[in-house]
Protein backbone atom coordinates (compact mmCIF):
# COMPACT_ATOMS: atom_id res chain seq x y z
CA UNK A 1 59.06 -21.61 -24.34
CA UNK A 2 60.62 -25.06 -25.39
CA UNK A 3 64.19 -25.09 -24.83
CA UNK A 4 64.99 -25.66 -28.35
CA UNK A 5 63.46 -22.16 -28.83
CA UNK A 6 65.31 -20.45 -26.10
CA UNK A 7 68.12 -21.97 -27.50
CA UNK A 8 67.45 -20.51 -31.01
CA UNK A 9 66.13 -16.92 -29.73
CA UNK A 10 68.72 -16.24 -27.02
CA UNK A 11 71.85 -18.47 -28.60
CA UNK A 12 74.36 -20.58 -27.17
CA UNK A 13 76.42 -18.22 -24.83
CA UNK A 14 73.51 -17.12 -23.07
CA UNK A 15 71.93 -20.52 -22.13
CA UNK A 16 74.99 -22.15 -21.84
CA UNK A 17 75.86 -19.49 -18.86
CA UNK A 18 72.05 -19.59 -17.55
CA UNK A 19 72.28 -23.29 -17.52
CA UNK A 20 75.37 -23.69 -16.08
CA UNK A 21 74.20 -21.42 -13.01
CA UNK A 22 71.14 -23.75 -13.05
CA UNK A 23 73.76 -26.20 -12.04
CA UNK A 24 74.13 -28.71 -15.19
CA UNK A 25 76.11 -29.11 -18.14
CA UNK A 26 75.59 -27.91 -21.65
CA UNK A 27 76.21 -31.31 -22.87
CA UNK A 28 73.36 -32.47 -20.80
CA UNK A 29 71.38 -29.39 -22.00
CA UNK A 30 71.65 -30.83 -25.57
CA UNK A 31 70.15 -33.95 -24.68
CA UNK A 32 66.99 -31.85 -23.09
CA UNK A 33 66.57 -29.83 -26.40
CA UNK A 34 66.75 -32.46 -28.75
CA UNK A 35 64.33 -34.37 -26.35
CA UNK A 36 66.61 -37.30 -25.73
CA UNK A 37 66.28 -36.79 -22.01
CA UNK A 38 64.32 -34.56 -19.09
CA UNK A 39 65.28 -32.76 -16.72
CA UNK A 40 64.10 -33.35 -12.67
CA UNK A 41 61.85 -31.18 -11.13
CA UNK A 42 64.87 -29.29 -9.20
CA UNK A 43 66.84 -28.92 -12.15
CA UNK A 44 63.97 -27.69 -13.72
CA UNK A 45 62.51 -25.44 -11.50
CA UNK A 46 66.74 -23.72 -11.58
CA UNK A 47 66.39 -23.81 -15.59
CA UNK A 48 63.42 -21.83 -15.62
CA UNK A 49 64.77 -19.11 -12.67
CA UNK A 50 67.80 -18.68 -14.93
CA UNK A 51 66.65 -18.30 -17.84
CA UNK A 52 64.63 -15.13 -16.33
CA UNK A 53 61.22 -17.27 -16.31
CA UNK A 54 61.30 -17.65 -20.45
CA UNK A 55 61.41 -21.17 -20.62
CA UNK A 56 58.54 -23.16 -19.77
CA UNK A 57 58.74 -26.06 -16.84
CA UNK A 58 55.80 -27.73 -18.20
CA UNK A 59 57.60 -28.19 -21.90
CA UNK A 60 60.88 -28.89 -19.74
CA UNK A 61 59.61 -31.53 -17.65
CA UNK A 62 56.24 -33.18 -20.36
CA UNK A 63 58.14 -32.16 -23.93
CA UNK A 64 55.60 -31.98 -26.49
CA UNK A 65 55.85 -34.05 -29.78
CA UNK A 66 53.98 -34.19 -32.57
CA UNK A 67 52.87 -37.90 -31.57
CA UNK A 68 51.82 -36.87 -27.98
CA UNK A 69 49.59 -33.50 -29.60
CA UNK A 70 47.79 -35.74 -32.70
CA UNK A 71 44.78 -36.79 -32.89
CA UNK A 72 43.21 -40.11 -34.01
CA UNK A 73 41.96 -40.23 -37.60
CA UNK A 74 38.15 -40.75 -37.55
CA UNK A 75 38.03 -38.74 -33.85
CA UNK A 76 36.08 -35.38 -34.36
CA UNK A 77 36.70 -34.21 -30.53
């Protein structure tokens, strides 16, 4: 799960406490949901633990965007 999701399912006084015991800032958390910024691996790998395994590391550390996921006009594979 993204951490814009998370976000949205579990609300803002649950992450904010995971996060937090993850060892960053909710300010910085901000950044990572509106994908101006990434997370390292470490802080990362902490995210993930404390949010019970919901969110994703993959989506935390490679975000997905709508650019990186389309395809080429004209490309049928």
């Amino acid at each position: 799960m993204s951490f814009m999701d998370w976000w949205k399912k579990y609300g803002t006084a649950h992450c904010r406490a995971a996060v937090e015991r993850a060892g960053t800032t909710w300010a910085y958390c901000l950044h990572i949901a509106h994908k101006r910024k990434r997370p390292g691996p470490d802080l990362a790998r902490r995210m993930v633990k404390e949010s019970g395994d919901v969110l994703s590391l993959d989506l935390l550390l490679f975000p997905l965007s709508e650019k990186t996921v389309s395809v080429p006009k004209g490309d049928k594979d």
